[in-house]
Protein backbone atom coordinates (compact mmCIF):
# COMPACT_ATOMS: atom_id res chain seq x y z
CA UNK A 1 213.82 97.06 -5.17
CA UNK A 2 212.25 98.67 -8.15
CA UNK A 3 211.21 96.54 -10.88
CA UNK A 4 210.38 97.60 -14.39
CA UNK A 5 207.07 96.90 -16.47
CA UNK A 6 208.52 95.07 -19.36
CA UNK A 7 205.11 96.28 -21.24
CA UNK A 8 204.98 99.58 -23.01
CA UNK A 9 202.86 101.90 -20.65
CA UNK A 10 201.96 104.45 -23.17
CA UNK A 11 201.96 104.82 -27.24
CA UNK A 12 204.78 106.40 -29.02
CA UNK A 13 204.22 108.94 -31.78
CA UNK A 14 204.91 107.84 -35.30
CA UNK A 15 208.51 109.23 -36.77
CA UNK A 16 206.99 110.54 -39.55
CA UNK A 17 204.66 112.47 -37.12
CA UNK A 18 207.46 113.89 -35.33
CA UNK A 19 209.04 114.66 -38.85
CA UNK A 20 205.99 116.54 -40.03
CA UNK A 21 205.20 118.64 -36.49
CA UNK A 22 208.99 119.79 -36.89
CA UNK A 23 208.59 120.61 -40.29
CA UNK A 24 206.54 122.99 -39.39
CA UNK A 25 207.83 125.19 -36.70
CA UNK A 26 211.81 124.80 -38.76
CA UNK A 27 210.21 124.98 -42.32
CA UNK A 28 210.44 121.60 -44.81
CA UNK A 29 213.98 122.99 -46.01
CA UNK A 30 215.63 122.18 -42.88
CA UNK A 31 214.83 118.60 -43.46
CA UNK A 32 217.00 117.84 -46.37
CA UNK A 33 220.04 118.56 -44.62
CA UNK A 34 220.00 114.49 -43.48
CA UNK A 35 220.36 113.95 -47.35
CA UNK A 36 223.25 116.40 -47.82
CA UNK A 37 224.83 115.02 -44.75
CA UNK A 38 225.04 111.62 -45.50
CA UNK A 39 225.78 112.05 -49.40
CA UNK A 40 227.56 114.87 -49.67
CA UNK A 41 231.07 115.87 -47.95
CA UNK A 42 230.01 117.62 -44.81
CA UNK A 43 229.24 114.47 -43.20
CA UNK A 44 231.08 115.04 -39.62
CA UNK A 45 232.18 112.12 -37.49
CA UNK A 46 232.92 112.32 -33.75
CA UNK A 47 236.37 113.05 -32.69
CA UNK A 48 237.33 112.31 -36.39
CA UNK A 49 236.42 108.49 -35.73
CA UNK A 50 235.98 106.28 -38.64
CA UNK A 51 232.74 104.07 -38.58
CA UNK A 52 234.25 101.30 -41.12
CA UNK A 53 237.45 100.92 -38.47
CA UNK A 54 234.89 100.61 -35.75
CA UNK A 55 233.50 98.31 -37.93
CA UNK A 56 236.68 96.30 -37.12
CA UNK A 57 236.24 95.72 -33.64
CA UNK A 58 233.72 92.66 -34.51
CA UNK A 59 235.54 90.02 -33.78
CA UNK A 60 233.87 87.68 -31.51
CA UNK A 61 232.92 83.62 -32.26
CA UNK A 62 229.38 84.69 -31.95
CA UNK A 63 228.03 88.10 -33.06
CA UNK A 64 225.04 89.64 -33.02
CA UNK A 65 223.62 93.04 -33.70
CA UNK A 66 220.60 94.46 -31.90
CA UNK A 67 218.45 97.06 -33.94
CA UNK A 68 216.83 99.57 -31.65
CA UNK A 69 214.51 101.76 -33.62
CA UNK A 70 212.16 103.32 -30.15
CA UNK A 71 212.28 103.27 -26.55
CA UNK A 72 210.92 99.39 -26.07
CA UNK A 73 211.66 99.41 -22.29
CA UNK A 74 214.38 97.54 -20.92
CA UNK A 75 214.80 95.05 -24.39
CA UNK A 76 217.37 96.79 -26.18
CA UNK A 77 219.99 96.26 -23.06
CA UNK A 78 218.43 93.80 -21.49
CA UNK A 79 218.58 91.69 -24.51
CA UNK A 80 222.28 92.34 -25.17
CA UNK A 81 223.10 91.37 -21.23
CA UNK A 82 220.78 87.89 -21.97
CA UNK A 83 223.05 87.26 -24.96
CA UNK A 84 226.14 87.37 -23.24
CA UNK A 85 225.03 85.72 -20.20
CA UNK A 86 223.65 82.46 -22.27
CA UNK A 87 226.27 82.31 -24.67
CA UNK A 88 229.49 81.51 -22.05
CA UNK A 89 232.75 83.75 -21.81
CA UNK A 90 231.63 87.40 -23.56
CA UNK A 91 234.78 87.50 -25.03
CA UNK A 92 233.74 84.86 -27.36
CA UNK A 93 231.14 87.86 -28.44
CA UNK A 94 230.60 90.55 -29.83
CA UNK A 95 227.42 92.77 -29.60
CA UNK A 96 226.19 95.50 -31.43
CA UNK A 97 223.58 98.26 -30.19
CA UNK A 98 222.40 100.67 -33.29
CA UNK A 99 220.41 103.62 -31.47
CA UNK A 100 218.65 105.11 -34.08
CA UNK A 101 214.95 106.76 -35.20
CA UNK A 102 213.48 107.28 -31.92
CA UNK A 103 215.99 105.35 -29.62
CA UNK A 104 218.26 108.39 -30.49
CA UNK A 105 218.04 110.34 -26.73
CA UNK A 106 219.42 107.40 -25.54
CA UNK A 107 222.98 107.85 -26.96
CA UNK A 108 222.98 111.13 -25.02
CA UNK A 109 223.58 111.95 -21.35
CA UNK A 110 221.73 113.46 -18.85
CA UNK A 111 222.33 117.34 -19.33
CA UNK A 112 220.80 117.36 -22.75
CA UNK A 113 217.97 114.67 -21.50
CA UNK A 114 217.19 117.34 -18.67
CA UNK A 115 217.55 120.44 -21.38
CA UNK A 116 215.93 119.35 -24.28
CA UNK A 117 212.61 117.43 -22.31
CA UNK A 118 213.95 114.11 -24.12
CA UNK A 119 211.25 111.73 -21.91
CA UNK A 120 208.76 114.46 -23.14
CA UNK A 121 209.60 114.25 -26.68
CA UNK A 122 210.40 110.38 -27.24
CA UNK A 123 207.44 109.35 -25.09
CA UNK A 124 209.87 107.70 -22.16
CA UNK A 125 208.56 108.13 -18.59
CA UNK A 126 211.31 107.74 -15.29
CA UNK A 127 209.93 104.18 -13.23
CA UNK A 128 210.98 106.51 -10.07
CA UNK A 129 209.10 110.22 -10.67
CA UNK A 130 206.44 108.29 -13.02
CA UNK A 131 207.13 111.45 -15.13
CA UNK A 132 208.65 111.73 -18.32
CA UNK A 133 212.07 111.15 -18.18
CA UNK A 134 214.89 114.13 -17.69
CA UNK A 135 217.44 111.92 -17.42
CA UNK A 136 219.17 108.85 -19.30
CA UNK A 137 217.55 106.09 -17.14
CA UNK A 138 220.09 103.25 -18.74
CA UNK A 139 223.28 105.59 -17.88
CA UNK A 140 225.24 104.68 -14.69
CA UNK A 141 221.93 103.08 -13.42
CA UNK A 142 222.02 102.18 -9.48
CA UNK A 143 222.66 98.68 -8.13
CA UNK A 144 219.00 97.27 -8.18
CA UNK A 145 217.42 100.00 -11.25
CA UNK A 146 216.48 96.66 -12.89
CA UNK A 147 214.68 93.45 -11.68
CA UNK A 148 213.77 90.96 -14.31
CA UNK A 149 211.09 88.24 -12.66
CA UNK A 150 212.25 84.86 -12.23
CA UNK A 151 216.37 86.05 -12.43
CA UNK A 152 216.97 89.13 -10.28
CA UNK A 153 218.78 92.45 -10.50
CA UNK A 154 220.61 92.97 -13.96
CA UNK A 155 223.29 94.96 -15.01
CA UNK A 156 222.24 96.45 -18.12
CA UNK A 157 223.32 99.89 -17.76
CA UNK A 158 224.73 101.03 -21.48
CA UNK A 159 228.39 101.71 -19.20
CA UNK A 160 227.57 98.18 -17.87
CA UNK A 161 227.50 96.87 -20.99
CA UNK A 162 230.20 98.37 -22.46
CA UNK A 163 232.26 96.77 -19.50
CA UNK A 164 231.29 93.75 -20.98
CA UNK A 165 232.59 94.81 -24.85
CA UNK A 166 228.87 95.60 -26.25
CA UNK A 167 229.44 98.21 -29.16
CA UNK A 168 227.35 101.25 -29.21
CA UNK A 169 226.31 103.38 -32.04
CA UNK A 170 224.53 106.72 -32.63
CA UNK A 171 222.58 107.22 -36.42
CA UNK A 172 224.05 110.49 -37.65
CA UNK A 173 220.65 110.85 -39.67
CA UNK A 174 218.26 110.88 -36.47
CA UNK A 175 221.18 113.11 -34.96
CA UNK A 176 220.31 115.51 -37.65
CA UNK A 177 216.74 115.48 -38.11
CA UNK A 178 215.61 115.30 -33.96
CA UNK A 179 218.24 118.27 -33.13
CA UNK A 180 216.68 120.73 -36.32
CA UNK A 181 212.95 119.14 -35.03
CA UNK A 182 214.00 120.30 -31.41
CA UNK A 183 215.55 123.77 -32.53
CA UNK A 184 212.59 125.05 -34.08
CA UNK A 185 210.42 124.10 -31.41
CA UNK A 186 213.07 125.63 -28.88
CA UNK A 187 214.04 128.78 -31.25
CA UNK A 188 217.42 127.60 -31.36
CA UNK A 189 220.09 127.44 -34.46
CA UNK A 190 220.15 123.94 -35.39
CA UNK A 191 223.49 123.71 -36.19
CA UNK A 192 224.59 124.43 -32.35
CA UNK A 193 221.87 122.37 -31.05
CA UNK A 194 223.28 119.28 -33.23
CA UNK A 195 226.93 119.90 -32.00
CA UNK A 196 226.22 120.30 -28.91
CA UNK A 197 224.33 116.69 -29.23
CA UNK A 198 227.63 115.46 -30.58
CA UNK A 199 229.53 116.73 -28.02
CA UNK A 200 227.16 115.48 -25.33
CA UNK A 201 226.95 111.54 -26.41
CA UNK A 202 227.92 109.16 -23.96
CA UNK A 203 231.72 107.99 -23.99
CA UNK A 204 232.52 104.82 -26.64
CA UNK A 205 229.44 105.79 -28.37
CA UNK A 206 230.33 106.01 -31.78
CA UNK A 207 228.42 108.23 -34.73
CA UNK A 208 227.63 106.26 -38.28
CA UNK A 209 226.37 107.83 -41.44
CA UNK A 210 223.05 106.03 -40.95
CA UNK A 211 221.05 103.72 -38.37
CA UNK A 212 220.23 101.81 -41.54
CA UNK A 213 224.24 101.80 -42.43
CA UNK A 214 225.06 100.39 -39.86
CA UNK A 215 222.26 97.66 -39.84
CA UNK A 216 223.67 96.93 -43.12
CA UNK A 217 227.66 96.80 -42.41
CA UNK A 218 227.45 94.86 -39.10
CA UNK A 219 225.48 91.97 -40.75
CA UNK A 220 228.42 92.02 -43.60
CA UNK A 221 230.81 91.66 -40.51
CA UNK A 222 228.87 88.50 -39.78
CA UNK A 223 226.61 89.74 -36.98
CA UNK A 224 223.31 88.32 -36.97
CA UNK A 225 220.10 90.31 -36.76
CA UNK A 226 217.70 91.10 -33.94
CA UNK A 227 215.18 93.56 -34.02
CA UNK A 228 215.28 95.24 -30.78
CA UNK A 229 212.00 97.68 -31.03
């Protein structure tokens, strides 16, 4: 039985550093197409799906959203699993998980984890290879991935949770920025390397304008707030 160090084993890189290393290998220009994304009418949704109808899905007796801003070991899904757990029936719930700013591979699978050197990038090393990470560690986890002292194995695989009715969503913005960031670096055209994220996010993961949109709309749809890391 593995278990995981709930403590962070190595320092993560500041956004803004990422931001400012990718500025330089895609030039600064790149970077306002976030901006034009979000305000203007290019603004592309996943399979067409509309984030305010998501929205609607929020209809549990207690609600909750969970803000996950960086890799922050297992918290951001074990946290949601604890939730359900201590609160009675989960369909008296309903649980939000925004993956945005650096949290972003994790709305991904493992091909583009293994392509684009995502544990590399993001700072997340695999508990098994104690390298970084080429693959989504909280997708389709084995029985036994995660041990939590003093209660056991937990399911908190992201298709685990969703089993359960937990809500996943992807910031559009981080989308943008980390697939131009990563297409300089690689000598790629952004624009394929972004759809090609898009067309690789996990199933029932759903794309909103903004990590920060989101954080925003699910608290208007009466979900209270937990920072997640």
């Amino acid at each position: 039985m593995k278990k995981i160090n709930l403590k962070n084993a190595s320092p993560r890189r500041a956004f803004l550093g990422k931001i400012a290393a990718g500025a330089a290998a895609v030039g600064i220009a790149s970077l306002s197409t976030p901006i034009r994304a979000v305000s203007g009418s290019g603004f592309v949704f996943r399979n067409a799906d509309d984030p305010e109808a998501w929205l609607e899905k929020i209809k549990g007796k207690h609600r909750i959203v969970f803000d996950c801003t960086r890799p922050n070991d297992i918290m951001p899904f074990a946290w949601p699993k604890v939730f359900l757990m201590t609160n009675g029936n989960a369909k008296d719930c309903s649980v939000v998980v925004i993956l945005r700013h650096d949290a972003i591979p994790y709305a991904m699978g493992n091909d583009l984890w293994a392509k684009y050197k995502f544990g590399e990038t993001f700072k997340i090393d695999d508990p098994v290879t104690k390298e970084p990470a080429i693959r989504n560690l909280f997708w389709e986890p084995k029985t036994g991935d995660f041990s939590v002292p003093g209660i056991g194995n937990v399911d908190i695989g992201i298709n685990q949770l969703q089993q359960d009715g937990v809500m996943f969503c992807a910031c559009d913005v981080a989308l943008t920025v980390f697939s131009a960031v990563l297409a300089g670096k690689m000598n790629m055209d952004a624009k394929e390397v972004k759809k090609e994220w898009v067309a690789g996010l996990l199933p029932r993961v759903q794309i909103v304008p903004s990590g920060v949109w989101a954080v925003g709309r699910t608290q208007e749809h009466g979900c209270s707030y937990c920072f997640a890391g």
